[in-house]
N, C-alpha and C. Protein backbone atom coordinates (compact mmCIF):
# COMPACT_ATOMS: atom_id res chain seq x y z
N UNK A 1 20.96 21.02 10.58
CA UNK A 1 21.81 19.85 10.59
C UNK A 1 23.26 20.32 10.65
N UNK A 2 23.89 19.92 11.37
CA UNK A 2 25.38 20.11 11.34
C UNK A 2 26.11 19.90 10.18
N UNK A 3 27.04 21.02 10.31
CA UNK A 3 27.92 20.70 8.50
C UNK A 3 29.28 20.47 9.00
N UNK A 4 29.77 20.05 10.07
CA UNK A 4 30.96 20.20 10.29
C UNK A 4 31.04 19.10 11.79
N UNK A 5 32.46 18.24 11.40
CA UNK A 5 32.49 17.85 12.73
C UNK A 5 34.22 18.20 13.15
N UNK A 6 34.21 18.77 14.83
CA UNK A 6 35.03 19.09 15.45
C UNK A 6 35.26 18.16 16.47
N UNK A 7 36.68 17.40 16.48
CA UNK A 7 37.06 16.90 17.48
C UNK A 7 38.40 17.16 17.86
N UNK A 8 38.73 16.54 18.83
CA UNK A 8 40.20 16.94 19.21
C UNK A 8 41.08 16.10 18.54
N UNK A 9 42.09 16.46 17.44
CA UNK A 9 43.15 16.05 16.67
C UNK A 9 42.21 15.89 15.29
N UNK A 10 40.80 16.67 15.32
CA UNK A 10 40.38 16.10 13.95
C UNK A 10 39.37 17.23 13.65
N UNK A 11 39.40 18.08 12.32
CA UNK A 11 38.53 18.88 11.88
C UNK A 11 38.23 18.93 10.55
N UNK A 12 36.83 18.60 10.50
CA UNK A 12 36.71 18.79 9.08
C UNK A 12 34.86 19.69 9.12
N UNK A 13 34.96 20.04 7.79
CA UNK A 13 33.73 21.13 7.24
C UNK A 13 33.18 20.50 6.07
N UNK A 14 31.84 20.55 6.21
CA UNK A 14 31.46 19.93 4.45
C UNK A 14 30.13 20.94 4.47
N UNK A 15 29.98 21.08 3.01
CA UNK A 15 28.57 21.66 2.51
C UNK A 15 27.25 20.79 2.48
N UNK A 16 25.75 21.23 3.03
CA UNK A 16 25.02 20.63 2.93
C UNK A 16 24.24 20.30 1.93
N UNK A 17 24.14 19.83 0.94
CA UNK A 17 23.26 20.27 -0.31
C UNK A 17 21.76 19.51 -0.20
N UNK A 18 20.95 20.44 -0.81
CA UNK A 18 19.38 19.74 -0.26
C UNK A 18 19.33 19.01 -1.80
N UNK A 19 18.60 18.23 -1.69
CA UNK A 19 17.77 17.58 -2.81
C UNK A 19 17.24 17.78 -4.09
N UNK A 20 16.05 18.54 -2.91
CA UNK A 20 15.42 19.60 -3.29
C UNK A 20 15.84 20.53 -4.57
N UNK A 21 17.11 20.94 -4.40
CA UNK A 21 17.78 21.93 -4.88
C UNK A 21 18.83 21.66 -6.08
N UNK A 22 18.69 20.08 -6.14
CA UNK A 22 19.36 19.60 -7.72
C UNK A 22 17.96 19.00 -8.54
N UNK A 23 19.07 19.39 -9.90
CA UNK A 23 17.48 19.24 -11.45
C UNK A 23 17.39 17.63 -10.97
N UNK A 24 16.47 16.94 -11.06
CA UNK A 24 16.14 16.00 -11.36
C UNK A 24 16.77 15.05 -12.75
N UNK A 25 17.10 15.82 -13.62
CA UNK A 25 17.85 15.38 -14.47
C UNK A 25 19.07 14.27 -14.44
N UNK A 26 19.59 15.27 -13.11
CA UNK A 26 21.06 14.64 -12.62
C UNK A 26 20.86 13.56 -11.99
N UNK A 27 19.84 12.59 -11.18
CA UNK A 27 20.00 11.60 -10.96
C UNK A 27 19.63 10.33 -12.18
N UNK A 28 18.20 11.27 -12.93
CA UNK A 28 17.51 10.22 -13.52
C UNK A 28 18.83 9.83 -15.21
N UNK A 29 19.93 10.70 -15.39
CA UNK A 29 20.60 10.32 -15.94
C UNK A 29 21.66 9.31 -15.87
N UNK A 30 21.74 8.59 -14.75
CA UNK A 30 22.41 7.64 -14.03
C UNK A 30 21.49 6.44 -14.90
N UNK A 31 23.22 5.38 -14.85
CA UNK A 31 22.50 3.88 -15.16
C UNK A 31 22.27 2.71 -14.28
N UNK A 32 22.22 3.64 -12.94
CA UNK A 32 21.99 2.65 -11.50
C UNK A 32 20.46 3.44 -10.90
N UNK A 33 19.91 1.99 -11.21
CA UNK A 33 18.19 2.77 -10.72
C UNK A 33 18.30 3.16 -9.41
N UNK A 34 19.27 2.68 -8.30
CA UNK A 34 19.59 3.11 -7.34
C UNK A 34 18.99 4.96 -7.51
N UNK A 35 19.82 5.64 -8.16
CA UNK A 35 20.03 7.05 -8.51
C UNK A 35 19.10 7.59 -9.36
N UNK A 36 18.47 6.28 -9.88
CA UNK A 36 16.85 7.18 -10.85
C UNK A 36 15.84 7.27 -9.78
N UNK A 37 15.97 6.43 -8.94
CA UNK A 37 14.95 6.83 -7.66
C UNK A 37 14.98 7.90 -6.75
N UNK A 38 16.22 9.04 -6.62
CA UNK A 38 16.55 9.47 -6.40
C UNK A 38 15.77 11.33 -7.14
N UNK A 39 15.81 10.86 -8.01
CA UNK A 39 15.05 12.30 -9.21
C UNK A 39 13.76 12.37 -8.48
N UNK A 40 13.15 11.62 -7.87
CA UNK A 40 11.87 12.00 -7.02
C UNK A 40 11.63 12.91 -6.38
N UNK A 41 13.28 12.39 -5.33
CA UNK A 41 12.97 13.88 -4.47
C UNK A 41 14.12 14.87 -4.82
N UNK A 42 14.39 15.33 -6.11
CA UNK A 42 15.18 16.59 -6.71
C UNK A 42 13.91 17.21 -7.16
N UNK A 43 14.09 18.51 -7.37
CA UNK A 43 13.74 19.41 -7.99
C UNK A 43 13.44 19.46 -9.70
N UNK A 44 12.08 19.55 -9.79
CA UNK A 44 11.67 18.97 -11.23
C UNK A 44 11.27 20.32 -12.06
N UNK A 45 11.93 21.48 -11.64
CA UNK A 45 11.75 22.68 -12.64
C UNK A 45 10.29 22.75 -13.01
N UNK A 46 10.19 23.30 -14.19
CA UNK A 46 9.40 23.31 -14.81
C UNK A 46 8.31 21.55 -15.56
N UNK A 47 8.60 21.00 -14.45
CA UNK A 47 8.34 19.79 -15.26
C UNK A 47 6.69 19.12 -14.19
N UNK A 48 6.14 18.58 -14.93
CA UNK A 48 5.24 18.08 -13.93
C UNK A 48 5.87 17.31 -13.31
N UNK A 49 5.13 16.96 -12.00
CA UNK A 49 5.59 15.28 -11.37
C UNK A 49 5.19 14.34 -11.76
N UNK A 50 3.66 14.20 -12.33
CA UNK A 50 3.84 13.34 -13.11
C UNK A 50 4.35 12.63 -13.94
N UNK A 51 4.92 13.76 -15.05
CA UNK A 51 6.16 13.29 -16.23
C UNK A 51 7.24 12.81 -15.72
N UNK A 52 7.83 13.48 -14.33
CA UNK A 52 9.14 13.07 -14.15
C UNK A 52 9.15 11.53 -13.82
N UNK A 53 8.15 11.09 -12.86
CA UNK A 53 7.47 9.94 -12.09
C UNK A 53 7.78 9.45 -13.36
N UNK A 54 7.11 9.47 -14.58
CA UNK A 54 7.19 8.26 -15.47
C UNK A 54 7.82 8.08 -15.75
N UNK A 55 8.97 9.41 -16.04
CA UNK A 55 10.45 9.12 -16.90
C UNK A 55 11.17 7.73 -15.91
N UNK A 56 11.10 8.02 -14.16
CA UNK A 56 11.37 7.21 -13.50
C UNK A 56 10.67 5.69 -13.63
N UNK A 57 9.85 5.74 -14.01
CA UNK A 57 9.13 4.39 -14.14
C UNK A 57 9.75 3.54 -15.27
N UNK A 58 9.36 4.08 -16.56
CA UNK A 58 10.21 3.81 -17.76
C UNK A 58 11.54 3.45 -17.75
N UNK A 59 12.90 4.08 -16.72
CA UNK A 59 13.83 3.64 -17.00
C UNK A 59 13.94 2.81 -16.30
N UNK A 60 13.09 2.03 -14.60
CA UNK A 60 13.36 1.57 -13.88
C UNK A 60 12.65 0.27 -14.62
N UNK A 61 11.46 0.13 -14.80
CA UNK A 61 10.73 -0.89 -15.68
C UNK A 61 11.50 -1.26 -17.05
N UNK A 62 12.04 -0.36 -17.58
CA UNK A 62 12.72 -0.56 -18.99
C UNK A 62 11.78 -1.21 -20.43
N UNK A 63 10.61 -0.52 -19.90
CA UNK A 63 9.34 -0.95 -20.72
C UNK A 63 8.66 -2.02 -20.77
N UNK A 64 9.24 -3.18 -19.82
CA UNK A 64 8.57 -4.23 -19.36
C UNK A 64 7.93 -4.56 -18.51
N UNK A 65 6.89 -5.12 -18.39
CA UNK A 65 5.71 -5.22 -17.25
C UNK A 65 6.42 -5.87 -16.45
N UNK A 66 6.89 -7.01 -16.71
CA UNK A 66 7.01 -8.08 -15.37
C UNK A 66 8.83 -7.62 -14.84
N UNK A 67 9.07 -6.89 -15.27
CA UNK A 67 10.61 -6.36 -14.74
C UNK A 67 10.09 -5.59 -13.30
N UNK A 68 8.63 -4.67 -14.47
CA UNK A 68 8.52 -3.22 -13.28
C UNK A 68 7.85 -3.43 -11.93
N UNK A 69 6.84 -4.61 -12.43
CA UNK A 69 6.01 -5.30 -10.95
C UNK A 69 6.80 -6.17 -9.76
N UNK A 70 7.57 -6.85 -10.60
CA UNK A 70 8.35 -7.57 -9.61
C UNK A 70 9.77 -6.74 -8.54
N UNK A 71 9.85 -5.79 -9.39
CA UNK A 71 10.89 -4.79 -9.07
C UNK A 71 11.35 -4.23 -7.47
N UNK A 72 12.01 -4.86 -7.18
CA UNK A 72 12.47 -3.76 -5.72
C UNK A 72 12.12 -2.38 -5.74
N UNK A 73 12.56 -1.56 -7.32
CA UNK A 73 12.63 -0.84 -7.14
C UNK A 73 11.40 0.03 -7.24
N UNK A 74 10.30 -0.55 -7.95
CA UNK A 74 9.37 -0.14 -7.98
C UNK A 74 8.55 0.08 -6.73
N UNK A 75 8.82 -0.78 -5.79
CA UNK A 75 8.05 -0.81 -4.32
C UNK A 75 8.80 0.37 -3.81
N UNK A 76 10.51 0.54 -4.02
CA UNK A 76 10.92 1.78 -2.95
C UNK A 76 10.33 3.09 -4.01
N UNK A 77 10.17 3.44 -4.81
CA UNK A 77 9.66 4.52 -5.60
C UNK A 77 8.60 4.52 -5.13
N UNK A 78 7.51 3.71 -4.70
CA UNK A 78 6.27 3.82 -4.32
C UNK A 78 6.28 4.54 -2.63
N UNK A 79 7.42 4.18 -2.08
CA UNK A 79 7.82 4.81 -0.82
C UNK A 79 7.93 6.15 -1.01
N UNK A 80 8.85 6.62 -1.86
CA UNK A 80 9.57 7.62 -1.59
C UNK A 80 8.70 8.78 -1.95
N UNK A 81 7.83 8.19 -3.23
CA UNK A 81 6.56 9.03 -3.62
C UNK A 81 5.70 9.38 -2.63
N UNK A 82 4.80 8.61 -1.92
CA UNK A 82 4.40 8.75 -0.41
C UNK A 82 4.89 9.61 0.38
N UNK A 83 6.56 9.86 0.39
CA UNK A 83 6.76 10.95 1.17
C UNK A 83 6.70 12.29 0.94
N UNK A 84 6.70 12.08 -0.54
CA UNK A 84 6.49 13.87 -0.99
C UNK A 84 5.38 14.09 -1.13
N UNK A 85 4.29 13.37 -0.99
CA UNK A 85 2.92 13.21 -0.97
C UNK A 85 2.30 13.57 -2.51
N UNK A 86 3.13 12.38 -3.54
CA UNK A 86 2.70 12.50 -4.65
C UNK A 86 2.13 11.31 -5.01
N UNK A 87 1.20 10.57 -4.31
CA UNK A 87 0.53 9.40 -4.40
C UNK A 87 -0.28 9.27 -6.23
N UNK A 88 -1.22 10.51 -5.95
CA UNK A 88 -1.91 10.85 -7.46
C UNK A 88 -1.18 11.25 -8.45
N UNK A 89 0.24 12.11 -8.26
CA UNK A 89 1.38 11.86 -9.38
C UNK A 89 1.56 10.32 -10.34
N UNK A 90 1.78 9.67 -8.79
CA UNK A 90 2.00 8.24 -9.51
C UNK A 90 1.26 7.47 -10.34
N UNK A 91 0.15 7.91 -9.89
CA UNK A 91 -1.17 7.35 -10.36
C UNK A 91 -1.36 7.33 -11.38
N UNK A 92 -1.20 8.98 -12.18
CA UNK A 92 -1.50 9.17 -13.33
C UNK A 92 -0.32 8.86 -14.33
N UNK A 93 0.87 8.90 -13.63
CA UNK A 93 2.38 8.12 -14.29
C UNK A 93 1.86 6.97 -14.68
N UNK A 94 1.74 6.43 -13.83
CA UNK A 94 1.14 4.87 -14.13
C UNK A 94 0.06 4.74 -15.41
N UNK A 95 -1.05 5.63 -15.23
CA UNK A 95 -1.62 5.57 -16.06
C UNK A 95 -1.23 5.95 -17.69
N UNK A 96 -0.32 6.84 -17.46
CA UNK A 96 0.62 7.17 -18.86
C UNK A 96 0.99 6.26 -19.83
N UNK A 97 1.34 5.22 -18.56
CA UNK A 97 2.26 4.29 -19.32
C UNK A 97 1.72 2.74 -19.44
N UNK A 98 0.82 2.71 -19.61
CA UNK A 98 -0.23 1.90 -19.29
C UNK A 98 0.42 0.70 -20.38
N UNK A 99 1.23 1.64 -21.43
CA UNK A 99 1.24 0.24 -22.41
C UNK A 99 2.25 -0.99 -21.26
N UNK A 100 2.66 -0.48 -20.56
CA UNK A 100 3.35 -1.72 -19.67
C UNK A 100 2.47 -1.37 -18.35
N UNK A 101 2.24 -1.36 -18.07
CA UNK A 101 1.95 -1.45 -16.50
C UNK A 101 0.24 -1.70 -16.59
N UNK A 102 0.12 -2.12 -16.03
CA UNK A 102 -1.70 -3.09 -15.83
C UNK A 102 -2.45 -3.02 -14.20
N UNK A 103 -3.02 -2.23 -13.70
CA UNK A 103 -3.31 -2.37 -12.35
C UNK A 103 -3.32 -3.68 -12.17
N UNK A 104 -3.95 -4.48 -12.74
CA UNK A 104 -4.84 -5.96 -12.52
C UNK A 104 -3.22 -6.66 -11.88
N UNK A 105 -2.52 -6.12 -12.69
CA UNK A 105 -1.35 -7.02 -12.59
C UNK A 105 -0.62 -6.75 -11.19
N UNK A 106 -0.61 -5.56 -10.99
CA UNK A 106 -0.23 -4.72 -9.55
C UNK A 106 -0.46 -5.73 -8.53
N UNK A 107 0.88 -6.21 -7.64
CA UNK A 107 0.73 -6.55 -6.58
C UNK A 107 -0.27 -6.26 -5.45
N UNK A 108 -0.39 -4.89 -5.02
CA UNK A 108 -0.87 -4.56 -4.35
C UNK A 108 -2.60 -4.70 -4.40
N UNK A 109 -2.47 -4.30 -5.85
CA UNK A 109 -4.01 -4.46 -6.42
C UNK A 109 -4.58 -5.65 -6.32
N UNK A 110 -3.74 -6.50 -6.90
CA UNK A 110 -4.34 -8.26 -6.10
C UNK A 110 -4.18 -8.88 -4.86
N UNK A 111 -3.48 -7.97 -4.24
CA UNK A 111 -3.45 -7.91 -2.43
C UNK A 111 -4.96 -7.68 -1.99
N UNK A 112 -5.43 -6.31 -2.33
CA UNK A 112 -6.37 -5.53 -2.19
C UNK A 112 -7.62 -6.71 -2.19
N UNK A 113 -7.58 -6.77 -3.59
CA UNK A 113 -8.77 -8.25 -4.23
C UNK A 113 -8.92 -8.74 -3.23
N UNK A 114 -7.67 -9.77 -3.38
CA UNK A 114 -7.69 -10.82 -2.63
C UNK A 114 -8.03 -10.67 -1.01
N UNK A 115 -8.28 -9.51 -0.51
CA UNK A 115 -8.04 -9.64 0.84
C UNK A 115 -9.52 -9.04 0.62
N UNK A 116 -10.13 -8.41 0.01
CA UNK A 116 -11.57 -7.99 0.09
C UNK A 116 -12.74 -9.20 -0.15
N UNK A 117 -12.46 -10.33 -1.41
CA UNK A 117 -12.76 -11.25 -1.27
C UNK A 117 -12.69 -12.37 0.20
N UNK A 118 -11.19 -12.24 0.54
CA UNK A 118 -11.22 -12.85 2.13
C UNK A 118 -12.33 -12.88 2.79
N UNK A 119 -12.35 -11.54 3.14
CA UNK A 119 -12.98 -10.64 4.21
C UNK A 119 -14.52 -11.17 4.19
N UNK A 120 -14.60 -10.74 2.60
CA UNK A 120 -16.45 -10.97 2.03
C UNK A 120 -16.54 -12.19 2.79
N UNK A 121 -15.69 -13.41 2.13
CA UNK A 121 -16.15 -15.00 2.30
C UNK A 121 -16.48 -15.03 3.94
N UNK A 122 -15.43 -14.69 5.18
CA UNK A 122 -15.81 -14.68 6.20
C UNK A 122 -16.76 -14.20 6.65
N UNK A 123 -16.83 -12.65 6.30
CA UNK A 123 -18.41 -12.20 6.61
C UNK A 123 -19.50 -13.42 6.55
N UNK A 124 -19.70 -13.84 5.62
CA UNK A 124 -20.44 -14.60 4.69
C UNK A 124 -20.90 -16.07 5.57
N UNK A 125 -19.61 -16.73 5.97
CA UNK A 125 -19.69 -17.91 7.01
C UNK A 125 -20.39 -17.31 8.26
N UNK A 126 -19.65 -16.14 9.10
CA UNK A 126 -20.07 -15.92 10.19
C UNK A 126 -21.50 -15.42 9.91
N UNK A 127 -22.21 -14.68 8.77
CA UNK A 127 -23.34 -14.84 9.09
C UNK A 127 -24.71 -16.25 8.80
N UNK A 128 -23.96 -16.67 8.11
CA UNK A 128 -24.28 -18.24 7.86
C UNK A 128 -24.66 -19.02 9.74
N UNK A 129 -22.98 -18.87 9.50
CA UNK A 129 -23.38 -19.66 11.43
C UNK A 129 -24.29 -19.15 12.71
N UNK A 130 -24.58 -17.58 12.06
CA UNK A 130 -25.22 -16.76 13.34
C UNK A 130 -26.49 -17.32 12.86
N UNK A 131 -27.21 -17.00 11.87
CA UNK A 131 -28.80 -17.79 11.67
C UNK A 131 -28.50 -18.98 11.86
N UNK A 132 -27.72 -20.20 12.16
CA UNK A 132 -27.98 -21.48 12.13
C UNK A 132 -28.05 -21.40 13.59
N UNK A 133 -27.39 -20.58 14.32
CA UNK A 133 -27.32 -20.31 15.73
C UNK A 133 -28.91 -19.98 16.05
N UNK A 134 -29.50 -18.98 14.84
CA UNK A 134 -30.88 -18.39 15.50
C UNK A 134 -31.73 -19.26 15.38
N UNK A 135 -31.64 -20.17 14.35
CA UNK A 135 -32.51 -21.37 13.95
C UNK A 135 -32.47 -22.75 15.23
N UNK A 136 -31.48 -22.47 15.33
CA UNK A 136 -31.51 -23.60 16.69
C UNK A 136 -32.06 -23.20 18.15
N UNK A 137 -31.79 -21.91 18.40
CA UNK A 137 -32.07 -21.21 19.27
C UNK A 137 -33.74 -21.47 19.28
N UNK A 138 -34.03 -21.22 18.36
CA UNK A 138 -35.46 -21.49 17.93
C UNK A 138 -36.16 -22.58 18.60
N UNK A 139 -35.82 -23.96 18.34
CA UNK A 139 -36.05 -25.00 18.36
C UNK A 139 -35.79 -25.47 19.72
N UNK A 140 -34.79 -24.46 20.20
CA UNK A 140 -34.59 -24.91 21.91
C UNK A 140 -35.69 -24.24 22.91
N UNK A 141 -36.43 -23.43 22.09
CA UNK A 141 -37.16 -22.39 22.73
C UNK A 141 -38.38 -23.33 22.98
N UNK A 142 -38.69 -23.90 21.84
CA UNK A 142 -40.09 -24.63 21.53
C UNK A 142 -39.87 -26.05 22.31
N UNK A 143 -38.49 -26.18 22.77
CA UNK A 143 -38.40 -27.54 23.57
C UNK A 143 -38.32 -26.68 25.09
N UNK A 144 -38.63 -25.86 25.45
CA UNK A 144 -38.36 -25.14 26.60
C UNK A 144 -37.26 -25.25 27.38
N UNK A 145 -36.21 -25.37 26.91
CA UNK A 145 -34.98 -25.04 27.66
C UNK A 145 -34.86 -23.85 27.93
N UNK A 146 -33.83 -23.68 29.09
CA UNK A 146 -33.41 -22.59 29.70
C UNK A 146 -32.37 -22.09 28.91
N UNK A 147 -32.55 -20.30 28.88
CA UNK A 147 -31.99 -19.23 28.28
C UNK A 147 -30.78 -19.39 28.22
N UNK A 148 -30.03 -19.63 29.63
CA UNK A 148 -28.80 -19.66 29.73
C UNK A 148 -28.03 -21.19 29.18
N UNK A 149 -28.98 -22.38 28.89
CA UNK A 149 -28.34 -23.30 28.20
C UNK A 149 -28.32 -22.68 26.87
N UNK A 150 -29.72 -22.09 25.93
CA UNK A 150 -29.60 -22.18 24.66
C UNK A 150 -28.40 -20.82 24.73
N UNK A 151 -28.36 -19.73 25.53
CA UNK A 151 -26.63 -19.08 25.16
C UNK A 151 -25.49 -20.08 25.11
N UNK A 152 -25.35 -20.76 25.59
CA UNK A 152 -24.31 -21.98 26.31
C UNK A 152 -24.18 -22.61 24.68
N UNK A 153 -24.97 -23.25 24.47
CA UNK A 153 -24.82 -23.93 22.89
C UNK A 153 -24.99 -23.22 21.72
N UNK A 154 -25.41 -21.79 21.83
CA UNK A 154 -25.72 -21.14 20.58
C UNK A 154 -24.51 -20.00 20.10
N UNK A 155 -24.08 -19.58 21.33
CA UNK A 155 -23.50 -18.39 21.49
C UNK A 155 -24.05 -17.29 21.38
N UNK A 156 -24.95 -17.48 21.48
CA UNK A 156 -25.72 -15.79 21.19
C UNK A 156 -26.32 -15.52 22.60
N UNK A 157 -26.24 -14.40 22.66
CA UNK A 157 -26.50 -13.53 24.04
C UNK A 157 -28.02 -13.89 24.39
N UNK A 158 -27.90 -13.53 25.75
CA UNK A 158 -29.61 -14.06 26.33
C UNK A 158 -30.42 -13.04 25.39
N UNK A 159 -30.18 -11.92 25.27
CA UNK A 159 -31.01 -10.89 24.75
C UNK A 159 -31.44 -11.17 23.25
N UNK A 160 -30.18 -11.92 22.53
CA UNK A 160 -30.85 -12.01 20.92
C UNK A 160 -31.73 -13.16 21.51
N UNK A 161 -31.50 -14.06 22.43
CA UNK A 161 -32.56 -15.28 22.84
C UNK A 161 -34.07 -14.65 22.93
N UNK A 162 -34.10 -13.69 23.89
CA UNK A 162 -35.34 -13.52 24.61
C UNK A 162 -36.01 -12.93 23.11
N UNK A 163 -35.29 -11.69 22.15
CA UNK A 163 -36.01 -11.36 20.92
C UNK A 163 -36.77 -12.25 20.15
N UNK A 164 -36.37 -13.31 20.38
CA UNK A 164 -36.61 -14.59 19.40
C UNK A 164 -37.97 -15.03 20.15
């Protein structure tokens, strides 16, 4: 990455500093969660990621459930974690701190639910309507209509017809 920009009537030089390469300390000591989100991607010494993750959770949540779920900031920490590919860090952060934080309660987690339940219920209709389809199919068979009408009204392919 470039550390310096040169133009004509204008020069300046700056140092690059990585992330990486400051304690974690130094952001998560800030009183703008802006900058506690930030200790993620610093350098955590000797420290697990897990621990640090929570220290971040804790000050961003401030020990309250419905601060930490509803939180902006909790969704971009969930980003930024993802990029260092500390998904199971978080996990077990989370689990640390369980006295506030509740999967059940987790957005995402009742995203999840809710969209697996969806899913089920539709399954559920469409196979509902496919036997009412085969059941009729049935009945068109025994009235001898033609294949290509009972596809026409059933929707089902000549081939599930002819099985039948």
């Amino acid at each position: 990455m470039p550390s310096k920009i040169d133009l004509p009537g204008f020069k300046y030089e700056y140092k690059l500093i990585s992330f990486s390469e400051l304690p974690y300390e130094l952001f998560l000591s800030s009183d703008e969660p802006e900058a506690q989100l930030l200790a993620v991607l610093a350098n955590f010494g000797d420290k697990e990621p897990a621990e640090v993750i929570r220290a971040i959770l804790e000050k961003i949540g401030k020990g309250d459930p419905d601060v930490l779920m509803g939180n902006k900031y909790y969704e971009q920490l969930r980003v930024i974690v993802q990029l260092r590919k500390l998904d199971k860090e978080l996990e077990m952060a989370m689990d640390s701190v369980n006295t506030f934080w509740r999967k059940e309660r987790d957005i995402l987690f009742k995203w999840g639910k809710k969209e697996g339940l969806e899913k089920g219920i539709q399954k559920g209709i469409e196979k509902g309507e496919h036997k009412k389809a085969l059941e009729m199919a049935k009945e068109m068979l025994v009235e001898k209509e033609p294949l290509e009408r009972i596809a026409k009204y059933t929707k089902l392919s000549i081939k599930e017809i002819e099985v039948l």
